[in-house]
Protein backbone atom coordinates (compact mmCIF):
# COMPACT_ATOMS: atom_id res chain seq x y z
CA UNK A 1 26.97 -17.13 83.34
CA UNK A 2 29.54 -19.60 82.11
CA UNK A 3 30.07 -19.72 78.19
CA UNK A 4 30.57 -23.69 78.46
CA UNK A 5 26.81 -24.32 78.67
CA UNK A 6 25.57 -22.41 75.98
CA UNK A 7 25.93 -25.03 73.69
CA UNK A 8 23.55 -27.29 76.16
CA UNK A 9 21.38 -24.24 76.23
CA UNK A 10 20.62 -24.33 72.83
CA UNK A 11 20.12 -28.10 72.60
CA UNK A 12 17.72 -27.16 75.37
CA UNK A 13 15.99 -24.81 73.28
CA UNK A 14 15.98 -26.86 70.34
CA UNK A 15 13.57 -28.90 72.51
CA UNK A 16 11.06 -26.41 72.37
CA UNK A 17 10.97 -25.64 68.87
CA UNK A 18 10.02 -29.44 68.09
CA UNK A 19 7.41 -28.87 71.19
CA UNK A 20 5.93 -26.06 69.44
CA UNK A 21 5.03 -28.84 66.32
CA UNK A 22 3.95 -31.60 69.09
CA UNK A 23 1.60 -29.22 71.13
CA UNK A 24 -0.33 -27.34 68.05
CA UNK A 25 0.13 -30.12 64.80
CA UNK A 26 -3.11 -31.87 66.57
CA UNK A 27 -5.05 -28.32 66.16
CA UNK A 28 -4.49 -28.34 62.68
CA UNK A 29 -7.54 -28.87 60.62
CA UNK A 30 -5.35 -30.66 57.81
CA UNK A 31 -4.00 -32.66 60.63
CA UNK A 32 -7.51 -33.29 62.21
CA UNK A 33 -8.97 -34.16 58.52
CA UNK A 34 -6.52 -36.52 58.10
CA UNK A 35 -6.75 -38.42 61.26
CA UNK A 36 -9.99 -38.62 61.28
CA UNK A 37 -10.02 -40.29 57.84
CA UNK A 38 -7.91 -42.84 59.35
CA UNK A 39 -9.90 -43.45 62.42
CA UNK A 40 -13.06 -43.15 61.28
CA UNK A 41 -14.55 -40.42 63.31
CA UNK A 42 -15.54 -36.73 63.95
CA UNK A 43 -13.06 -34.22 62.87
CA UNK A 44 -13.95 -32.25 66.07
CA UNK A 45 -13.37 -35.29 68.03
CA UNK A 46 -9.87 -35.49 67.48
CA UNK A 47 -9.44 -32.08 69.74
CA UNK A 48 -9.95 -35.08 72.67
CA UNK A 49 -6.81 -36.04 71.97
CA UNK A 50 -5.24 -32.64 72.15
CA UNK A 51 -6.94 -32.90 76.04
CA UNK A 52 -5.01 -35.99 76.60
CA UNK A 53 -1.95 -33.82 76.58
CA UNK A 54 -3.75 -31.72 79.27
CA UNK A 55 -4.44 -35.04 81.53
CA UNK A 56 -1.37 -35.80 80.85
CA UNK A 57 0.36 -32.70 82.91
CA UNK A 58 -1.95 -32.99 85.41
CA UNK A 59 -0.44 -36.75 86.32
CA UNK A 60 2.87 -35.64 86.11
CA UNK A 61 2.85 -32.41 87.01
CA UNK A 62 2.55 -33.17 91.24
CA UNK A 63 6.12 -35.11 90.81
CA UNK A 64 8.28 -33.82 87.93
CA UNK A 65 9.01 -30.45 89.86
CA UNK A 66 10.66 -32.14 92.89
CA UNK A 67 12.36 -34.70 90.74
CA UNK A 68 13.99 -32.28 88.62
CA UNK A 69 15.41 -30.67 91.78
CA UNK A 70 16.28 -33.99 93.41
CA UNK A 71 17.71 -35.79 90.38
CA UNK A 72 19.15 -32.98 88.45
CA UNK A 73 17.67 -31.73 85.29
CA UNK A 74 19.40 -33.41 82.88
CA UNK A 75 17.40 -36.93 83.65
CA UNK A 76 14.46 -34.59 83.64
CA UNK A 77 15.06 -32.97 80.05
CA UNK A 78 15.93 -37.17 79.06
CA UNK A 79 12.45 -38.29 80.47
CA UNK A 80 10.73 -35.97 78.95
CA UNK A 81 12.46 -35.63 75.08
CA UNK A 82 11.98 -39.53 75.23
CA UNK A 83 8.27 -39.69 76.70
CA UNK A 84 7.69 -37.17 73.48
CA UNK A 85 9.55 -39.14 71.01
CA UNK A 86 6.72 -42.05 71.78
CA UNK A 87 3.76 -39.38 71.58
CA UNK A 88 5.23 -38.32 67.96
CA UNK A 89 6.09 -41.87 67.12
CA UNK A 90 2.80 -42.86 68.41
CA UNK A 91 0.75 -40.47 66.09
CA UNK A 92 1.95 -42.35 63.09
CA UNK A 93 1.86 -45.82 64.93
CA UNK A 94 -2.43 -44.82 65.13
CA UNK A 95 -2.99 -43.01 61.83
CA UNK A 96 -1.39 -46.78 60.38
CA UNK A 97 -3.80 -48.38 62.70
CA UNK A 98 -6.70 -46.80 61.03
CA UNK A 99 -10.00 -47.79 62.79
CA UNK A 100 -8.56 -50.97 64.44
CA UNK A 101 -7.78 -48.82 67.79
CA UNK A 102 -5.86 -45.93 66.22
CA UNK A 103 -7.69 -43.36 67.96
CA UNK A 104 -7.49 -45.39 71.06
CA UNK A 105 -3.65 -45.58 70.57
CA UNK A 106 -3.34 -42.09 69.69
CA UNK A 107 -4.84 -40.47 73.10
CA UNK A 108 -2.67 -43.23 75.19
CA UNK A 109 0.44 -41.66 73.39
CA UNK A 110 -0.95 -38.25 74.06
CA UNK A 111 -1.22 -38.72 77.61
CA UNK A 112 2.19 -39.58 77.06
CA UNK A 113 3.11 -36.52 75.21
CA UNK A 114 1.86 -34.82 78.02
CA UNK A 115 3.79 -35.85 80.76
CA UNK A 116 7.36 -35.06 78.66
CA UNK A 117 5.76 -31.67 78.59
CA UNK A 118 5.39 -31.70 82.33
CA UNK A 119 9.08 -33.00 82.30
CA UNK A 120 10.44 -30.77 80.02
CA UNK A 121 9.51 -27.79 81.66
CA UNK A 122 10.20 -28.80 84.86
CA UNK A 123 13.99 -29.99 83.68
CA UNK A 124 14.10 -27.18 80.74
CA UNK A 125 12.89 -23.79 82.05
CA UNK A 126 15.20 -23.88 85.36
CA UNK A 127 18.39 -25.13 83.47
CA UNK A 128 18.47 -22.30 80.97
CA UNK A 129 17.87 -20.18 83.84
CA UNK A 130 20.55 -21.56 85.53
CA UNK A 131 23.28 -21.01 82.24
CA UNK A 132 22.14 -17.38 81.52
CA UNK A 133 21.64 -16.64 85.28
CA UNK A 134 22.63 -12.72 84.61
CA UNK A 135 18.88 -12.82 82.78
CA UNK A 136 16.75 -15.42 83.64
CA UNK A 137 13.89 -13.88 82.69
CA UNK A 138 15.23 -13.06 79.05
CA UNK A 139 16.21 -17.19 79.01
CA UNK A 140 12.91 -18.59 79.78
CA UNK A 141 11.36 -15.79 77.39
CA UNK A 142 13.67 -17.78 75.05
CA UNK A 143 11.11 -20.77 75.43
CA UNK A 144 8.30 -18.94 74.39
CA UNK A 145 10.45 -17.80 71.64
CA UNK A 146 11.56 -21.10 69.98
CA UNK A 147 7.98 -22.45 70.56
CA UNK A 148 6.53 -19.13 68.54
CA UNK A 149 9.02 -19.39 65.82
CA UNK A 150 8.11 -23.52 65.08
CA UNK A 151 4.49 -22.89 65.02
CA UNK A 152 4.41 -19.98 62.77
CA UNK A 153 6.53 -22.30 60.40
CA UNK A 154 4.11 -25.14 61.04
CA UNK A 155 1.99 -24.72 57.82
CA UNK A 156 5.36 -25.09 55.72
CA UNK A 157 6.39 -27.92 57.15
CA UNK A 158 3.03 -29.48 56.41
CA UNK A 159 3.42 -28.93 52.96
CA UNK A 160 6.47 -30.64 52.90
CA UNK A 161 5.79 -33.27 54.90
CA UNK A 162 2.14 -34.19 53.40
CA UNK A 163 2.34 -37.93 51.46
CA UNK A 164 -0.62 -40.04 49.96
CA UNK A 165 -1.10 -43.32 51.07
CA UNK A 166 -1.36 -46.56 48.94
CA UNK A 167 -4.50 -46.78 50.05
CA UNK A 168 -5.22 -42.85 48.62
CA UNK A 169 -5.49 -41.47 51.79
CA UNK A 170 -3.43 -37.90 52.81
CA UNK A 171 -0.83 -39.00 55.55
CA UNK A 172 1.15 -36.39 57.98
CA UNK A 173 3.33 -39.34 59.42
CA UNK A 174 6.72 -37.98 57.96
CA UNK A 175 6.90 -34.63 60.11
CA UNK A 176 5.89 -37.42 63.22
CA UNK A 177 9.03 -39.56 62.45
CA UNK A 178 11.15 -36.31 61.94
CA UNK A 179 10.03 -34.88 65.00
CA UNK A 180 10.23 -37.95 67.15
CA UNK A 181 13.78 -38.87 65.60
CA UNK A 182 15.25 -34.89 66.30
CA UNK A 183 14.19 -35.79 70.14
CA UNK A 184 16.35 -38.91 69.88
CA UNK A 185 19.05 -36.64 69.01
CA UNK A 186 18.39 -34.23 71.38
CA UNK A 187 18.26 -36.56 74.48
CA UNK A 188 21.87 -38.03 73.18
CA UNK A 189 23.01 -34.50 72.55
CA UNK A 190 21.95 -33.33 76.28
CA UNK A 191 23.63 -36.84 77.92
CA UNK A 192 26.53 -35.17 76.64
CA UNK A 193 27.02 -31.32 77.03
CA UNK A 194 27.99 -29.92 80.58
CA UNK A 195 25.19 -28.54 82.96
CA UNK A 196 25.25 -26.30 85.90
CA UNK A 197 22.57 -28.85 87.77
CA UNK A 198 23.21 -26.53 90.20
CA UNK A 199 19.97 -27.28 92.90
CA UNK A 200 20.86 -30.76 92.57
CA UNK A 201 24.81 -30.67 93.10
CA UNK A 202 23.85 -28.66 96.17
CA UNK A 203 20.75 -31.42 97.32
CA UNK A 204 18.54 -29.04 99.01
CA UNK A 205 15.55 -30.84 100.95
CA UNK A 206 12.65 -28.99 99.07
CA UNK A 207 9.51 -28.89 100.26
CA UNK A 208 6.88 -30.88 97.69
CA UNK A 209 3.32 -29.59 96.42
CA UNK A 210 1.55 -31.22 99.18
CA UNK A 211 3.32 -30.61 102.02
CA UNK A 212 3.40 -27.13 100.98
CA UNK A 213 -0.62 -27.56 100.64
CA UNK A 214 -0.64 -28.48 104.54
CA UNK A 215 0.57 -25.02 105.11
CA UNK A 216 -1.03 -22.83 102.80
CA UNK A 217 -4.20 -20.74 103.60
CA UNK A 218 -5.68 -19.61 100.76
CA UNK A 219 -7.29 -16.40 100.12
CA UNK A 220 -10.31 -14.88 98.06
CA UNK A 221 -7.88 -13.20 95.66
CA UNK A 222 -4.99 -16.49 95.27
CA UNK A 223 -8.23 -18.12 94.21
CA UNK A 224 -9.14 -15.86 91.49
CA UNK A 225 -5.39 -16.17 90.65
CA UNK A 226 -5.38 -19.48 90.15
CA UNK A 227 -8.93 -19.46 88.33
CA UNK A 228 -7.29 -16.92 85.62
CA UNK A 229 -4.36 -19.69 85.12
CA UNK A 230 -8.24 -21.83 84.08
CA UNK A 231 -9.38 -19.01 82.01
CA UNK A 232 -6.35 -17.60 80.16
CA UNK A 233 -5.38 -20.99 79.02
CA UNK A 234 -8.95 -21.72 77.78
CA UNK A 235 -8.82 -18.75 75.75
CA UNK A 236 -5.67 -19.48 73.47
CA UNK A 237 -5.97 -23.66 73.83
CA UNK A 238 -9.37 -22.98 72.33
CA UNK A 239 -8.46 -20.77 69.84
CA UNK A 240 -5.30 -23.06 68.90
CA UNK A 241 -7.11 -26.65 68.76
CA UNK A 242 -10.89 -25.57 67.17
CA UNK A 243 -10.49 -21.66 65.33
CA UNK A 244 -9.15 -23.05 62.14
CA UNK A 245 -12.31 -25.44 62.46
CA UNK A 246 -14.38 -22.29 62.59
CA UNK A 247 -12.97 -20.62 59.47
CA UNK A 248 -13.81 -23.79 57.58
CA UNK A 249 -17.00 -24.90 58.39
CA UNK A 250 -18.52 -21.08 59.28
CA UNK A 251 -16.43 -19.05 56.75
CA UNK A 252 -15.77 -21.57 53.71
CA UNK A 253 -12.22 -20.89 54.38
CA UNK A 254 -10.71 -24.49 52.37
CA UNK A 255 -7.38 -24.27 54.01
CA UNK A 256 -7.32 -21.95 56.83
CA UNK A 257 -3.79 -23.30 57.93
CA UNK A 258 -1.91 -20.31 57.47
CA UNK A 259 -4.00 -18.63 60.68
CA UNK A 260 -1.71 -21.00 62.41
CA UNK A 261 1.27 -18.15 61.02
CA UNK A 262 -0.49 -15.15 62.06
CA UNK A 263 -0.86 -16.41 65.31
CA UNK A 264 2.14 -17.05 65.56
CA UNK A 265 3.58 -13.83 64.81
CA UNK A 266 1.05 -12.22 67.08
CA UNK A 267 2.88 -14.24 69.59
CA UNK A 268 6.49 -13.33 68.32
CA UNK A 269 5.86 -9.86 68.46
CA UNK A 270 4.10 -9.65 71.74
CA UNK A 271 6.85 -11.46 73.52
CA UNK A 272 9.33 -8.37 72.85
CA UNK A 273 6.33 -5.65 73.04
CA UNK A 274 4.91 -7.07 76.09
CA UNK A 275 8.46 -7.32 77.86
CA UNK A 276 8.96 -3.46 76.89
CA UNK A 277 5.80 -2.13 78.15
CA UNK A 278 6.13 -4.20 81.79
CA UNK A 279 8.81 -2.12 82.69
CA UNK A 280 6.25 0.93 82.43
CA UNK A 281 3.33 -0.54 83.25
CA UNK A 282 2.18 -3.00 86.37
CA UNK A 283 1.83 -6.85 85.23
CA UNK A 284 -1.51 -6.87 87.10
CA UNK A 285 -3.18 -4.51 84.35
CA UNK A 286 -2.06 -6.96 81.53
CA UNK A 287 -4.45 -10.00 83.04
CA UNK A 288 -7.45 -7.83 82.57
CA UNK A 289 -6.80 -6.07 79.47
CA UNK A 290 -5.20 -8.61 77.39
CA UNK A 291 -8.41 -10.61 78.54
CA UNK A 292 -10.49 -7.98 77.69
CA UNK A 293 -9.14 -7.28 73.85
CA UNK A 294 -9.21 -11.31 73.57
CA UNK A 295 -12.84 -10.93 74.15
CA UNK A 296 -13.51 -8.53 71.62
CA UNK A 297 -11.75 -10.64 69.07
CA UNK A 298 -13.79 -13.52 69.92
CA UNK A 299 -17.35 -11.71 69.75
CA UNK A 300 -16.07 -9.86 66.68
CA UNK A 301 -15.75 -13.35 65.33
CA UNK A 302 -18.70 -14.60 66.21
CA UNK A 303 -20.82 -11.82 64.61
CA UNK A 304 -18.60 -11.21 61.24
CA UNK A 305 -17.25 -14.40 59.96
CA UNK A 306 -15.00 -13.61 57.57
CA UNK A 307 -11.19 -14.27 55.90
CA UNK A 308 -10.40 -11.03 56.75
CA UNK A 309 -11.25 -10.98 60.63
CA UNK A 310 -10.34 -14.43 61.17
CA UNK A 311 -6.46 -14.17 60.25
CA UNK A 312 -6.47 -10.51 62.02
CA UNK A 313 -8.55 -12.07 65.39
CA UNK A 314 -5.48 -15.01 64.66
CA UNK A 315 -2.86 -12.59 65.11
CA UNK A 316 -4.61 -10.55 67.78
CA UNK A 317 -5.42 -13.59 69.82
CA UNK A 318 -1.71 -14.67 69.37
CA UNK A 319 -0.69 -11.70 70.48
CA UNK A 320 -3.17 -10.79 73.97
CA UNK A 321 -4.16 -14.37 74.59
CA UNK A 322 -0.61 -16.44 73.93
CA UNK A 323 1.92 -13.93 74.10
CA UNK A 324 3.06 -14.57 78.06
CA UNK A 325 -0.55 -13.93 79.23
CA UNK A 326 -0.25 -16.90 81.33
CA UNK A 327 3.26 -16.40 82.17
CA UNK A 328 2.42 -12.55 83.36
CA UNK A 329 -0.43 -14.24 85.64
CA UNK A 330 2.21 -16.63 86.94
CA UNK A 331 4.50 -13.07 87.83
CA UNK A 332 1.43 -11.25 89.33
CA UNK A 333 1.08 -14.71 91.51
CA UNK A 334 4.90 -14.32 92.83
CA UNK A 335 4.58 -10.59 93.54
CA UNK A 336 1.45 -11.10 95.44
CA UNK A 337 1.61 -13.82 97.29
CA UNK A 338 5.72 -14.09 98.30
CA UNK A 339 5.70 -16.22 101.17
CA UNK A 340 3.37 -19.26 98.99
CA UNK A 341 4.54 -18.19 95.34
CA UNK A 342 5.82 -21.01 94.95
CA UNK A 343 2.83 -23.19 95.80
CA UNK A 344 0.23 -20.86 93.99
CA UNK A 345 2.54 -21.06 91.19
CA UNK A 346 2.06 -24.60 90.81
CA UNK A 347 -1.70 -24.47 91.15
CA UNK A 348 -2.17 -22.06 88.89
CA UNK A 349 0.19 -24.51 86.07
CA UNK A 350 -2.90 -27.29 87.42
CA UNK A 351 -5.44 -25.19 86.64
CA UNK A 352 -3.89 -24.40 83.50
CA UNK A 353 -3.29 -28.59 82.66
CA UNK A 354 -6.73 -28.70 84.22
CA UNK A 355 -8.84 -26.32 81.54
CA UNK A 356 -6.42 -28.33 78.72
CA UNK A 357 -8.02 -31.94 79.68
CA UNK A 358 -11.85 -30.24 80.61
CA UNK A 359 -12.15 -27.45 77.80
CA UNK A 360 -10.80 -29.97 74.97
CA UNK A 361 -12.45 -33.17 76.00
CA UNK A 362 -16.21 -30.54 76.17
CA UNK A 363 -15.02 -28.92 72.95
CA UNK A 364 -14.66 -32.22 71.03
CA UNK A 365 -18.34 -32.94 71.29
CA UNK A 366 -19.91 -29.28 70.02
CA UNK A 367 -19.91 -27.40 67.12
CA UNK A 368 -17.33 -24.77 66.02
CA UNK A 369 -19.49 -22.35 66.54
CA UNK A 370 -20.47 -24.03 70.11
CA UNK A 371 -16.67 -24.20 70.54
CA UNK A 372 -16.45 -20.46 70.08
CA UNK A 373 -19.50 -19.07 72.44
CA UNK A 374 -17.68 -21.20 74.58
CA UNK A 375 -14.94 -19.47 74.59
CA UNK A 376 -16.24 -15.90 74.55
CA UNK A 377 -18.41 -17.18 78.00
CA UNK A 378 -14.62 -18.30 79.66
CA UNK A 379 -12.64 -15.37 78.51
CA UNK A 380 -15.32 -13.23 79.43
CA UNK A 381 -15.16 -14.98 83.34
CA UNK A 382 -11.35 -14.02 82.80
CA UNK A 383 -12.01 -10.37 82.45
CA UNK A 384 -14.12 -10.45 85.62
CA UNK A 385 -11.53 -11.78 87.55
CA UNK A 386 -8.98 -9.63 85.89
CA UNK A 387 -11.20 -6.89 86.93
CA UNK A 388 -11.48 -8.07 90.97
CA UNK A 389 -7.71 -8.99 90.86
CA UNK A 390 -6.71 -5.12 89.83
CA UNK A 391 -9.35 -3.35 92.12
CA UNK A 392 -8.03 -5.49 94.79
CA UNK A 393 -4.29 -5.20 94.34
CA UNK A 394 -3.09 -2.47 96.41
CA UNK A 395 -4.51 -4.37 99.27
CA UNK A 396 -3.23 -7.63 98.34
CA UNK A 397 0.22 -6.43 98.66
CA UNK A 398 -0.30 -4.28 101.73
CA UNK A 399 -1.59 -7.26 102.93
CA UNK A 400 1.72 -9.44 102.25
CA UNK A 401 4.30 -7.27 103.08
């Protein structure tokens, strides 16, 4: 651990906290109302641009791992804060379009938006593992912890941001330009602090996804592994991108924004719980019974719509079904499968790009309440797997010893 780069770990960070706007401002219903003005269409269509983001990943994804290691991750973090200073910029670019191609625009810059993510975390999450190498678990929990802390502030910086049009119409494009302009910054800002770039000063040969795919035989169990990266990100992406839709439509909740906060603090407040109790308890039980409490929230939902049990199945849902769910499956992935973690731990960041671009795109053409049995169905397939995954893992890692 060398003091030098903390300042480039914290510009790092600083990346993530704008992310945490970029990936839930389009899950918003404020946000969705007011695009959809613009554009003419649906509100519920607009969550097909939140799946752009997903497709998005899944181009990039393939190619921005072994590029961060061959380039260095400093041209990855640059790639990626620019690519997502053209998805913010973009935004307001297609709300100002209006119905001459704005929505068109808007899920061409989302795609976009998506492959900085893809770039970001491939640049990001082994750099500030690399500073604060004494704890590189505690510095990509960091992540999760700058993206937690901008989304529970999310509905305040709505309110400051909101402006009326001369045209009368409620406009969101001043936290795009402030968002899009801070990753200007921050890619000038990261040209110049020191990094360790360590895997790419040293120019390893590294093996890439599908040569590594050549090699691999798969098994029952890295299957279900993978399909849990599907399931677990289906839960919370649904929840983020169509809940607050619920609460308004299905509860006459008029501005359920601030479920956005309690989600968020679910999330907060997991990340440090969760890390306590994995030093007690086996990873493995955490994919079935954060699964299983998520799917209690949901049904409880379902069958009493109200204020009340909408911000406390927020919270809950931020907590079981955001708070490192997918990160723990990602763990339970490297502990059981040692010799092809790090091929299963791509997959398993493909399935979870995959159920983005699928679950979105199907969930912009139902009902909130369609949206919601939805996601009760997936989350409930995640329990069953969560289920086979724990009766099966003494064997598994007998098995790969």
């Amino acid at each position: 651990m060398n003091k030098k780069y903390f300042p480039a770990a914290f510009i790092l960070y600083l990346n993530y906290f704008i992310h945490g706007v970029g990936c839930s401002i389009l899950g918003q219903s404020v946000i969705k109302e007011a695009l959809a003005a613009s554009w003419g269409v649906e509100v519920m269509s607009i969550t097909a641009i939140s799946a752009a983001l997903g497709l998005g990943r899944l181009i990039a994804l393939p190619f921005a791992g072994p590029l961060s290691d061959k380039l260095g991750r400093r041209i990855s973090v640059v790639i990626g804060g620019l690519s997502y200073a053209i998805y913010l910029f973009g935004l307001a670019f297609a709300f100002n379009a209006g119905a001459n191609g704005g929505y068109q625009i808007a899920y061409i810059c989302a795609i976009v938006g998506g492959i900085a993510n893809s770039f970001l975390d491939t640049g990001i999450y082994p750099a500030v593992a690399e500073v604060i190498s004494d704890a590189p678990g505690v510095a990509t929990m960091g992540i999760k912890f700058f993206i937690a802390i901008s989304q529970m502030l999310l509905p305040f910086f709505l309110g400051m941001a909101v402006a009326t049009t001369a045209a009368g119409m409620t406009s969101y494009n001043n936290l795009f330009y402030v968002c899009g302009a801070a990753y200007l910054i921050l890619v000038v800002l990261i040209f110049i602090l020191p990094l360790p770039d360590s895997d790419a000063s040293k120019g390893e040969k590294k093996e890439g996804l599908i040569e590594s795919l050549k090699h691999t035989n798969f098994s029952i169990e890295s299957i279900a592994m993978i399909l849990i990266g599907f399931t677990c990100t289906g839960t919370f992406q649904l929840w983020l991108n169509c809940a607050q839709n619920y609460a308004k439509t299905n509860v006459g909740w008029e501005n359920p924004s601030i479920m956005q906060t309690y989600y968020s603090m679910g999330t907060l407040i997991a990340l440090v719980v969760t890390s306590i109790l994995t030093r007690k308890i086996k990873d493995v039980r955490f994919i079935l019974v954060y699964p299983l409490i998520c799917l209690a929230t949901l049904i409880g939902v379902l069958l009493c719509p109200t204020q009340a049990v909408c911000a406390a199945a927020a919270f809950i849902i931020g907590w079981a079904g955001a708070g490192g769910l997918l990160q723990i499956a990602t763990s339970v992935c490297n502990m059981l499968f040692p010799k092809i973690k790090g091929t299963v731990t791509a997959l398993v960041m493909i399935a979870s790009s995959l159920c983005n671009y699928t679950i979105l795109t199907a969930a912009s053409k139902m009902t909130p309440s369609g949206v919601m049995i939805m996601n009760i169905v997936l989350t409930g397939i995640g329990v069953l797997l969560g289920l086979f995954v724990n009766l099966r893992y003494a064997k598994m890692l007998e098995a790969n010893k």
